[in-house]
Protein backbone atom coordinates (compact mmCIF):
# COMPACT_ATOMS: atom_id res chain seq x y z
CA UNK A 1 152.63 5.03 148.35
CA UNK A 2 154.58 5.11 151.76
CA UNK A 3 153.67 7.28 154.52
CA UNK A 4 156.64 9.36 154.15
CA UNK A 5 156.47 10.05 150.39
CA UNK A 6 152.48 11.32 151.28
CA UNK A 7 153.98 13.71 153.64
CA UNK A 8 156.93 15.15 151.26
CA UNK A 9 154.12 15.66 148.34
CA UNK A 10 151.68 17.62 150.72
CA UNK A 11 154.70 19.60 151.60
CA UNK A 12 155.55 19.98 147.71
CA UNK A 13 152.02 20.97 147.09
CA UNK A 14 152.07 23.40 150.09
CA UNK A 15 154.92 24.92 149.20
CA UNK A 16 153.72 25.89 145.43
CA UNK A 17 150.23 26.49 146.86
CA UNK A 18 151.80 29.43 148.91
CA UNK A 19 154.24 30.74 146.47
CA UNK A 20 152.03 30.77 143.65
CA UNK A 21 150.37 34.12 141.79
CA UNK A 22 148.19 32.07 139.65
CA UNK A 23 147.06 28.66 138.73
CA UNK A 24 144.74 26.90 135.99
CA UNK A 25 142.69 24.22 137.10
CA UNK A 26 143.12 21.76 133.88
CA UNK A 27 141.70 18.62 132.58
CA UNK A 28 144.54 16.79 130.52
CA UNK A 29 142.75 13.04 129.72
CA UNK A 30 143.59 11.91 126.74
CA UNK A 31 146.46 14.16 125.47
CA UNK A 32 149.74 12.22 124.23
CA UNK A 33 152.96 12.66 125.94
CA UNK A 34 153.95 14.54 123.09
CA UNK A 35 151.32 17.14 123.64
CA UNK A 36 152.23 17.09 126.85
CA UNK A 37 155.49 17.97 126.87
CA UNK A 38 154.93 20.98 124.17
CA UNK A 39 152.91 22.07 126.59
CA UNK A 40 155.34 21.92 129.64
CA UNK A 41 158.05 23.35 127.02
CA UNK A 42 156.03 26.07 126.60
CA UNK A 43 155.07 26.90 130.13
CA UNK A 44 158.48 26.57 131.24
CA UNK A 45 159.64 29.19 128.13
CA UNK A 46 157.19 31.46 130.22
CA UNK A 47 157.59 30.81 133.62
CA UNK A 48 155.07 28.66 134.29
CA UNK A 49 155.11 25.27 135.51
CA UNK A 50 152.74 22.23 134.95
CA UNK A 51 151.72 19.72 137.85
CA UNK A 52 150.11 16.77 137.63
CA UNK A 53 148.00 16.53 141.26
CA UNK A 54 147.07 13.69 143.58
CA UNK A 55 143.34 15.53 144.53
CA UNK A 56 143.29 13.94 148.37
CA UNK A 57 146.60 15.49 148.91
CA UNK A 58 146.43 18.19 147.15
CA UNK A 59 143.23 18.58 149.36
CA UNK A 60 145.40 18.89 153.06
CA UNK A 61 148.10 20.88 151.35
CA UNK A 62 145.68 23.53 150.52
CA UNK A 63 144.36 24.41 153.86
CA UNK A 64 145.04 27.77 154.82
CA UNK A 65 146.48 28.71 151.67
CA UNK A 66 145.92 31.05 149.07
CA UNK A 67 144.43 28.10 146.93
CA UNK A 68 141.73 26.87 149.50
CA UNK A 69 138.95 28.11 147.49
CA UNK A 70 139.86 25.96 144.67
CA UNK A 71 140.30 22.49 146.68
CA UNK A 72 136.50 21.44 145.51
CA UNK A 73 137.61 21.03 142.24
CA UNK A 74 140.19 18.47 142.73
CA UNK A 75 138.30 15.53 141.43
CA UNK A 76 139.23 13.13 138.63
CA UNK A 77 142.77 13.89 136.58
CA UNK A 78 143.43 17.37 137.29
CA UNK A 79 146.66 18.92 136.78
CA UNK A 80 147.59 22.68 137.86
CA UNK A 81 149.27 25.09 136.05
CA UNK A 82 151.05 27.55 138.01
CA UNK A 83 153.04 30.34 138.11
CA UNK A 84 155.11 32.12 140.69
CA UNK A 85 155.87 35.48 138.92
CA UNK A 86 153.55 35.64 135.43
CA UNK A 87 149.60 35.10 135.79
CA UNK A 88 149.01 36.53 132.33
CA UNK A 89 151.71 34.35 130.52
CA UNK A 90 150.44 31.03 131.71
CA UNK A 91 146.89 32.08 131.15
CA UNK A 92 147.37 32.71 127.57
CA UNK A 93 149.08 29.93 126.99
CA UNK A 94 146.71 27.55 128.36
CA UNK A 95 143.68 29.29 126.22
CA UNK A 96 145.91 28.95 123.29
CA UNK A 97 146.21 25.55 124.08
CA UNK A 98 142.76 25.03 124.74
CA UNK A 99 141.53 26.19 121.59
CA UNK A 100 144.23 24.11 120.01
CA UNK A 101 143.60 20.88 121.47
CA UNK A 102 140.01 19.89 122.80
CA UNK A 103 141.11 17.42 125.05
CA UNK A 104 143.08 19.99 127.31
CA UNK A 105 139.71 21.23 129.00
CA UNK A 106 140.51 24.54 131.79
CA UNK A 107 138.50 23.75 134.50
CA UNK A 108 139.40 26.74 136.90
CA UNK A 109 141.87 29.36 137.76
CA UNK A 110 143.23 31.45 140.76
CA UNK A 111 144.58 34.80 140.58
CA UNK A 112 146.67 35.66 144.27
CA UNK A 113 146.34 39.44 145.06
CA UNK A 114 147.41 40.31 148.06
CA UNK A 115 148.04 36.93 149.89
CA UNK A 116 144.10 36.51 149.12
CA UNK A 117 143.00 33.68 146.68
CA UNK A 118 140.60 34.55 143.58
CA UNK A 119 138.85 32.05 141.92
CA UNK A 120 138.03 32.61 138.15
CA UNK A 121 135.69 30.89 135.86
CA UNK A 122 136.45 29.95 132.03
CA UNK A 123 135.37 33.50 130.76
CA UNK A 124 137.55 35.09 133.34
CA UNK A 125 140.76 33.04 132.57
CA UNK A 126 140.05 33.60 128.81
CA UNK A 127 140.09 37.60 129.36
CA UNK A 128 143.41 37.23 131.69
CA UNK A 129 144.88 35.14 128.52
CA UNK A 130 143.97 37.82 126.20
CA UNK A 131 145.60 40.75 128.04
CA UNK A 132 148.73 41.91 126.78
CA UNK A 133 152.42 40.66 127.40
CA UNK A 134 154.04 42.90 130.87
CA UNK A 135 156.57 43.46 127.54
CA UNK A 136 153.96 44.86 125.40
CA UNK A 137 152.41 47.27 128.65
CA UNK A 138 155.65 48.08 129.36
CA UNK A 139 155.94 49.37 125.54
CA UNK A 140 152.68 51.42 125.41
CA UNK A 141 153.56 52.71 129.21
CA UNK A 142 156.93 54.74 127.91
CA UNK A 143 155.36 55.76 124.78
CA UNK A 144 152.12 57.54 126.64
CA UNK A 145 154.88 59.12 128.76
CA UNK A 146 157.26 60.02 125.90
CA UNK A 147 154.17 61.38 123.73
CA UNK A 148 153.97 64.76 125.38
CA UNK A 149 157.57 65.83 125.14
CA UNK A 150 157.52 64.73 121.62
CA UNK A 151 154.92 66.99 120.65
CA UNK A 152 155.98 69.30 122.94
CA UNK A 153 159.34 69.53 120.75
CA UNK A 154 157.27 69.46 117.66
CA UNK A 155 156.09 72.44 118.34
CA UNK A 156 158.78 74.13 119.27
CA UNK A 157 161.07 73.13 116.09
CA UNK A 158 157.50 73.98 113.88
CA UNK A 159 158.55 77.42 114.85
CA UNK A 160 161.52 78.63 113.56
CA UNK A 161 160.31 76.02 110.42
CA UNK A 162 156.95 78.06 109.42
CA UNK A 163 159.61 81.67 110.18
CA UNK A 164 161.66 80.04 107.42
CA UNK A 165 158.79 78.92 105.21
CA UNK A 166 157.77 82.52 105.28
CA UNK A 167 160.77 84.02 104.53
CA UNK A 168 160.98 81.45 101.37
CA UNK A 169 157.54 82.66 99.92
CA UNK A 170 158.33 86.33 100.51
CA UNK A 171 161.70 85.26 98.96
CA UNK A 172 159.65 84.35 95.80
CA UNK A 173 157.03 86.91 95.83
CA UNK A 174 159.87 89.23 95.13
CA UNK A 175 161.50 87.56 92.26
């Protein structure tokens, strides 16, 4: 590889190491390129992008970035999965996958908060997988705050309802 093409991938690299809300650390040896492109398929469905890494580059580009804490772990064939606006979507599908396939081993993760990087370990990237869709939140968010003014109006309409059942039974006491 030319000088030149060293320099545009450790700009590449920088570039999604700085822009990046998440990434999965991920062993892919021995998958087909079958399974690898359901995979990419489905991370791109989600907003997530997969990256196959060169480690020494990968190594300068992550200097002073977000993802510095996880440069020890570029050894061997390591790709990262990444995400620029959905942590929990790429998460969960990469523990789906995971269990699916046990050649597609997770080796680490990153969660950005806050322009600081956060490295997680397997158990922590399994919990962020198995946290609901921002759909699904966004679901159970407006029903807690629609909950109160429904029973609120309940209970006003269960007034002039029980008036009316009582008027019915004295109705038929009197027949």
């Amino acid at each position: 590889m030319e000088r030149s093409q060293k320099e545009a991938l450790v700009a590449e690299f920088g570039e999604i190491f700085s822009s990046a809300q998440s990434g999965v650390l991920v062993d892919f040896q021995g998958l087909t390129v079958e399974q690898l492109t359901s995979l990419r398929k489905s991370l791109y469905a989600k907003n997530g992008s997969f990256r196959v890494i060169k480690n020494r580059l990968a190594k300068i580009a992550a200097k002073d970035t977000p993802f510095e804490s996880l440069a020890g772990e570029f050894v061997q064939n390591r790709a990262l999965v990444y995400s620029e606006t959905d942590p929990v979507g790429t998460a969960k599908i990469m523990t789906e996958q995971a269990k699916s396939n046990e050649k597609l081993k997770i080796i680490a993760g990153l969660l950005v908060t806050e322009g600081q990087g956060h490295k997680l370990d397997l158990m922590a990237i399994k919990e962020l997988g198995d946290l609901p869709s921002r759909e699904e939140l966004v679901a159970k968010l407006l029903f807690l705050l629609n909950a109160p003014i429904t029973q609120f109006v309940r209970t006003l309409n269960e007034v002039p309802a029980s008036f009316v059942r009582t008027l019915q039974a004295v109705a038929e006491s009197k027949q």
